[in-house]
Protein backbone atom coordinates (compact mmCIF):
# COMPACT_ATOMS: atom_id res chain seq x y z
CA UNK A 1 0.00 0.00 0.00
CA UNK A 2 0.95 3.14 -0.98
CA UNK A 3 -0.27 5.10 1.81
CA UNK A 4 -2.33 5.07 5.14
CA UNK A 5 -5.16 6.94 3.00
CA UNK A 6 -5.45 4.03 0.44
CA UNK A 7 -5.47 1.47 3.26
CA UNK A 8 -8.38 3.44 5.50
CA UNK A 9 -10.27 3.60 1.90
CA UNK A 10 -9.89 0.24 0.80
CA UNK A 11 -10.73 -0.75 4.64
CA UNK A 12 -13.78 0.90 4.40
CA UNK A 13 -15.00 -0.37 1.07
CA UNK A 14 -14.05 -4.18 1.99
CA UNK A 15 -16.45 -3.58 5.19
CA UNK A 16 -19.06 -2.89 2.34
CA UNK A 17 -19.19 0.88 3.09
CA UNK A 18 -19.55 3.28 0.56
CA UNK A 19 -17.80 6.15 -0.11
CA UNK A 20 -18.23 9.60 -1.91
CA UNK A 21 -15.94 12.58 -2.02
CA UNK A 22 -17.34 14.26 0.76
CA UNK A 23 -17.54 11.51 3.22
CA UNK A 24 -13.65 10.79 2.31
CA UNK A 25 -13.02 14.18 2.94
CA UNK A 26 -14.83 14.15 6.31
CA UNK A 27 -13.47 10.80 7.30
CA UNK A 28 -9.78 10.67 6.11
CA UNK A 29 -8.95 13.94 4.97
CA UNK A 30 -8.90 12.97 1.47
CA UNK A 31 -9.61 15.63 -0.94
CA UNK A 32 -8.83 13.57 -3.99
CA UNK A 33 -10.96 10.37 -3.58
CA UNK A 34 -11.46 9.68 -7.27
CA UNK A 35 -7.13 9.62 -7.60
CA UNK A 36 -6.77 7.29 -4.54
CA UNK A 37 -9.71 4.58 -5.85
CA UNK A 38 -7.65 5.04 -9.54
CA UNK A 39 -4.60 3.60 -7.65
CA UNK A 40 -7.00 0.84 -5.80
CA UNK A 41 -8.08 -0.12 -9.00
CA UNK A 42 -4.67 -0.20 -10.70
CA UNK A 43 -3.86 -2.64 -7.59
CA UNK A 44 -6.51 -4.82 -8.77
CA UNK A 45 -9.49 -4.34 -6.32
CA UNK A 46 -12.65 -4.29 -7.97
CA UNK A 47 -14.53 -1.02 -7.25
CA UNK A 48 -17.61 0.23 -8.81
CA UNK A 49 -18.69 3.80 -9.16
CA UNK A 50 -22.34 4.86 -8.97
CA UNK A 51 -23.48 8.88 -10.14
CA UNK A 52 -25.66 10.08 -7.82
CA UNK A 53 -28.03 13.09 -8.70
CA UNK A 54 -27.40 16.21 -7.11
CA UNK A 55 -30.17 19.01 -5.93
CA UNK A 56 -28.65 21.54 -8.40
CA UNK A 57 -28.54 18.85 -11.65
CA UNK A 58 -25.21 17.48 -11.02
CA UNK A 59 -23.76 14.09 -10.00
CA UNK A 60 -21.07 12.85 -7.68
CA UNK A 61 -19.18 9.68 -7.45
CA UNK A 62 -20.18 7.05 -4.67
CA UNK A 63 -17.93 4.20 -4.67
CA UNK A 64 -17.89 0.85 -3.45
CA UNK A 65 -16.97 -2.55 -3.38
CA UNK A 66 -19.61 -4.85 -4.92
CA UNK A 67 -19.81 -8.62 -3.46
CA UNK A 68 -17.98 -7.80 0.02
CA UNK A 69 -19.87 -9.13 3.23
C-alpha cells in the first residue's frame, strides 16, 4: 500500500461501506478520492462507481466494493 489513505479507503470499502468525495473528505482527509480509488483499482481491487443526482442537476461519485460481506 501506498499510503495510510489508500489502506483506510480500501478498509472501508471491503467492510461494504460506501464512499463519496465528501464523506472521504470528512473521514480521512482525502480531498482527492477519485485519484486514490484510480490507484486501488490499478492494484486490482474491484470497485464500482455509482453517479448520484445532485439538488442543483449534477452528479457525484459514490464508490464501493460490490460482493464484500
Amino acid at each position: 500500500m501506498k499510503t495510510s489513505q489508500q489502506q483506510a479507503i480500501l478498509k472501508t470499502l471491503e467492510a461494504g461501506e460506501t464512499l463519496t468525495p465528501l464523506t472521504a473528505l470528512n473521514k480521512f482527509g482525502c480531498f482527492r478520492l477519485g485519484a486514490r480509488i484510480c490507484e486501488l483499482r490499478a492494484q486490482g481491487h474491484n470497485i464500482t462507481t455509482d453517479k448520484q443526482p445532485t439538488q442543483s442537476g449534477g452528479y457525484f461519485a459514490e464508490y464501493s466494493m460490490r460482493g464484500i460481506k
